[in-house]
Protein backbone atom coordinates (compact mmCIF):
# COMPACT_ATOMS: atom_id res chain seq x y z
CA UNK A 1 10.12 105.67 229.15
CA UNK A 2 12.75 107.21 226.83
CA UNK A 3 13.59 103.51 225.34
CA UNK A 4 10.36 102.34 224.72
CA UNK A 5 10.02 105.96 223.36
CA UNK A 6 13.29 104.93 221.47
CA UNK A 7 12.10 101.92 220.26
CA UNK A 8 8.80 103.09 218.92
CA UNK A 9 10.81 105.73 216.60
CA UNK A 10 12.97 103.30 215.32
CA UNK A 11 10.23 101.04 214.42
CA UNK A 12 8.30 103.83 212.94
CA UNK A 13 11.88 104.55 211.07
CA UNK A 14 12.33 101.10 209.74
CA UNK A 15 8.76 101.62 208.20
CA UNK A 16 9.81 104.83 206.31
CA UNK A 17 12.59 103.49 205.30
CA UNK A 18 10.74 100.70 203.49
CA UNK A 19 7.58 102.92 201.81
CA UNK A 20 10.49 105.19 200.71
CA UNK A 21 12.31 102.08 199.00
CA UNK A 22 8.96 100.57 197.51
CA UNK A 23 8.08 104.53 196.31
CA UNK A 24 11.44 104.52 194.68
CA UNK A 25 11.03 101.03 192.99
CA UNK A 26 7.99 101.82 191.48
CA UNK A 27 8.56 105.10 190.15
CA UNK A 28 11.18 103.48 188.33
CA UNK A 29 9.36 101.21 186.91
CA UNK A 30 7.22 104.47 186.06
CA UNK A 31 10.01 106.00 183.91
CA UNK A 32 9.23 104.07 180.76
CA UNK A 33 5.89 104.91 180.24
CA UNK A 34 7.28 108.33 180.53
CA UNK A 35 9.96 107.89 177.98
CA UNK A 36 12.73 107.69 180.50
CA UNK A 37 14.79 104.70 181.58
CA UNK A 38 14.13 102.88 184.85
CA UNK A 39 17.27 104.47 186.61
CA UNK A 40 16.93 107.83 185.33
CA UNK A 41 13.19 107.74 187.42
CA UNK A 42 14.93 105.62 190.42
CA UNK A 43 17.17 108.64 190.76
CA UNK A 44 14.43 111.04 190.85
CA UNK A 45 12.43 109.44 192.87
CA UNK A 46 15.67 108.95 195.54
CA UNK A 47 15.61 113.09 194.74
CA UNK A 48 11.92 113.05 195.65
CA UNK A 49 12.03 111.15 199.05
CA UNK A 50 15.07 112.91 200.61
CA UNK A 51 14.59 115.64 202.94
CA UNK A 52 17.90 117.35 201.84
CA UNK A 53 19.73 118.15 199.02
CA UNK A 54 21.98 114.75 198.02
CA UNK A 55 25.41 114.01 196.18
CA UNK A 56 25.89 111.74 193.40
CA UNK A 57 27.77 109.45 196.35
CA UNK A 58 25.05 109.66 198.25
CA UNK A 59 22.56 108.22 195.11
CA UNK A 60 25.16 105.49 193.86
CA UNK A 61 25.53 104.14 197.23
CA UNK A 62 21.39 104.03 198.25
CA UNK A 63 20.75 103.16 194.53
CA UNK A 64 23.28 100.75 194.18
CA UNK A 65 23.57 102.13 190.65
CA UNK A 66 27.64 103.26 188.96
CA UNK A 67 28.63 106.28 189.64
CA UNK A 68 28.87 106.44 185.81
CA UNK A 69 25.56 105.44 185.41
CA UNK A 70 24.18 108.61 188.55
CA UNK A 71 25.83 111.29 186.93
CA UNK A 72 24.77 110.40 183.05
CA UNK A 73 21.24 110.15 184.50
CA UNK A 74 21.63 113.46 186.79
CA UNK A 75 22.77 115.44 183.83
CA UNK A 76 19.44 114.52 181.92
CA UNK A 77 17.41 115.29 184.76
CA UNK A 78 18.64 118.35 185.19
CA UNK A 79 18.38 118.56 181.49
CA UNK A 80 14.85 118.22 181.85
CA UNK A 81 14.52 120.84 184.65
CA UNK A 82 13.59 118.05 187.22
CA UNK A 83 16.44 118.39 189.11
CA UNK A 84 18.98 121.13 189.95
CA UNK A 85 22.28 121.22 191.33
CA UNK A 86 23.12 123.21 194.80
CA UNK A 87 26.67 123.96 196.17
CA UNK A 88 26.03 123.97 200.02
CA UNK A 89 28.47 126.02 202.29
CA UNK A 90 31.70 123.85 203.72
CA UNK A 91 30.71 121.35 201.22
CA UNK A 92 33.58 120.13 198.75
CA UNK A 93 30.71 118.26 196.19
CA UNK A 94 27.62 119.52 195.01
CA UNK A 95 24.23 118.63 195.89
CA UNK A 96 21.48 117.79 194.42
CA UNK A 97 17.51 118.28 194.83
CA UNK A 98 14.74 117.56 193.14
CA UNK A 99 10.84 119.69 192.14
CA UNK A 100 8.81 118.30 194.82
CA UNK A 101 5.47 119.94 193.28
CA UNK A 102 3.71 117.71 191.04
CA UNK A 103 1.87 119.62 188.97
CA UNK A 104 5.28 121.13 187.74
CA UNK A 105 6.63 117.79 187.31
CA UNK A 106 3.39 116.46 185.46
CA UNK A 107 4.41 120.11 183.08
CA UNK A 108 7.63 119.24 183.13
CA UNK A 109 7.44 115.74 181.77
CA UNK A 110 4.48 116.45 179.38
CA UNK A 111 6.66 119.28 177.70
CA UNK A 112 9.76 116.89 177.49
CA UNK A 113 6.99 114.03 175.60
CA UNK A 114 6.01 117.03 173.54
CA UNK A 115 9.03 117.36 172.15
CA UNK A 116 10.46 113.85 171.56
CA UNK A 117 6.62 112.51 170.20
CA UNK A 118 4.03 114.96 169.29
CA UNK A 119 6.52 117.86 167.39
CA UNK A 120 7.80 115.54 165.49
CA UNK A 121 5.13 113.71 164.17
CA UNK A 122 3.74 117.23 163.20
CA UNK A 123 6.69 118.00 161.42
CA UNK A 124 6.21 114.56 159.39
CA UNK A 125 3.00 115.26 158.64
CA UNK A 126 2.75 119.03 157.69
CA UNK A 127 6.12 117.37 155.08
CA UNK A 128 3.28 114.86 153.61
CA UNK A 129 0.16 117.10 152.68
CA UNK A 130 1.27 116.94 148.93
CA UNK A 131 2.24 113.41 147.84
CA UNK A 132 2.46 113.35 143.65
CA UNK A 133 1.23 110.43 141.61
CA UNK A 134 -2.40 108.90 140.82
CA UNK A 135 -5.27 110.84 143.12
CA UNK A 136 -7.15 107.62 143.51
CA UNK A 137 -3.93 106.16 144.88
CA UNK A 138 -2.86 109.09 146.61
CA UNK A 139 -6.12 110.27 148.10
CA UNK A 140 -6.27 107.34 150.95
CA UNK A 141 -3.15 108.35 152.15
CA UNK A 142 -3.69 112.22 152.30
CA UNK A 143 -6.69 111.73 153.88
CA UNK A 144 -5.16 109.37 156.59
CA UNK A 145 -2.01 111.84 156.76
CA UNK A 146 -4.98 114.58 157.73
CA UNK A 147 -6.63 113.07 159.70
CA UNK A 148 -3.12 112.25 161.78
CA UNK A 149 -2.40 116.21 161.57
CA UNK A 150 -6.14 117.31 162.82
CA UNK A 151 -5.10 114.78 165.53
CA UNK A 152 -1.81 115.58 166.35
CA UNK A 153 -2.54 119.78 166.55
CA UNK A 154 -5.41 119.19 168.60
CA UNK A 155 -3.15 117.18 171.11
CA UNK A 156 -0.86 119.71 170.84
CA UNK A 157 -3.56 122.36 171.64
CA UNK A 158 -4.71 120.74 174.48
CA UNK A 159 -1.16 120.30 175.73
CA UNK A 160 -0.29 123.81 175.07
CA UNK A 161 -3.06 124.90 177.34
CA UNK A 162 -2.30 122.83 180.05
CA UNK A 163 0.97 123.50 180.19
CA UNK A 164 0.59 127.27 180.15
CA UNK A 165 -2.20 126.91 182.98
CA UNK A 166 -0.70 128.59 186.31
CA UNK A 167 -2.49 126.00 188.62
CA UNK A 168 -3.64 122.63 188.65
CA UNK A 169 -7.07 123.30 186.47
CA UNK A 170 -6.84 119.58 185.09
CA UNK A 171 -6.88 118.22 188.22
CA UNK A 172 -9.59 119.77 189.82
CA UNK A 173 -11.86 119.49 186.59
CA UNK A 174 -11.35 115.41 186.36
CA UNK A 175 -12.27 115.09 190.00
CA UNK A 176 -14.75 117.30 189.59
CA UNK A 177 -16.47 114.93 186.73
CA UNK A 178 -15.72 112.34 188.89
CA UNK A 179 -18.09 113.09 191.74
């Protein structure tokens, strides 16, 4: 009973293996549309998956990825605030884990796009309200340059609010225009 018992576990093993490898493949093919590279989401989504905290060994070896290439990645992760680093008792290397909730990932991610798109834009375009020279040249431009801004600060209200919300309100509101 115990090997057919045996069997069935490694079987059902094998299978988690393979959803955790296809999870981890296309979350890195994710990472661009995010605005981060391909490894940088493979790693995280390796981070995701595990059970435990993991070492950069650990990663480069499952990833097949440079240990070079791990720790440049791991350092903007943790940048980010997507992963953190653990030292675990009797353990010579640190450990790594990654935020497992989603909606503090989705925050996470969102703030980090914030930064590196939207504020900058709005910085560009609050530097372009007053553009000398001919109004009839001029005026096309200032009025495309506002409309950019109205844009741009109501993105960035809308972000603001979301990102400040203490549970998943975003969520629950699309499904519930869904239905």
């Amino acid at each position: 009973m115990q090997k057919n018992q045996l069997n069935f576990n490694y079987r059902n093993f094998m299978k988690l293996n393979k959803a955790k490898q296809k999870f981890i493949i296309a979350w890195g093919n994710l990472g661009p549309n995010w605005g981060i590279n391909r490894i940088m989401a493979q790693i995280h989504a390796f981070l995701l998956v595990s059970n435990e905290p993991v070492s950069m060994e650990s990663i480069s070896e499952n990833l097949h990825v440079s240990a070079g290439s791990v720790s440049t990645n791991m350092r903007a992760l943790i940048r980010w605030g997507l992963v953190e680093r653990k030292f675990v008792p009797n353990e010579r290397k640190a450990q790594y884990f990654a935020e497992k909730d989603m909606d503090a990932i989705a925050k996470i991610v969102l703030k980090e796009r914030k930064t590196r798109e939207l504020d900058p834009i709005l910085r560009l375009v609050d530097d372009l309200k007053n553009i000398e020279g001919n109004p009839e040249e001029t005026e096309p431009f200032e009025n495309m340059i506002k409309d950019v801004s109205n844009y741009a600060k109501e993105m960035d209200k809308v972000l603001s609010v979301y990102m400040d919300a203490k549970s998943n309100w975003l969520f629950k509101l699309l499904n519930k225009l869904k239905k």
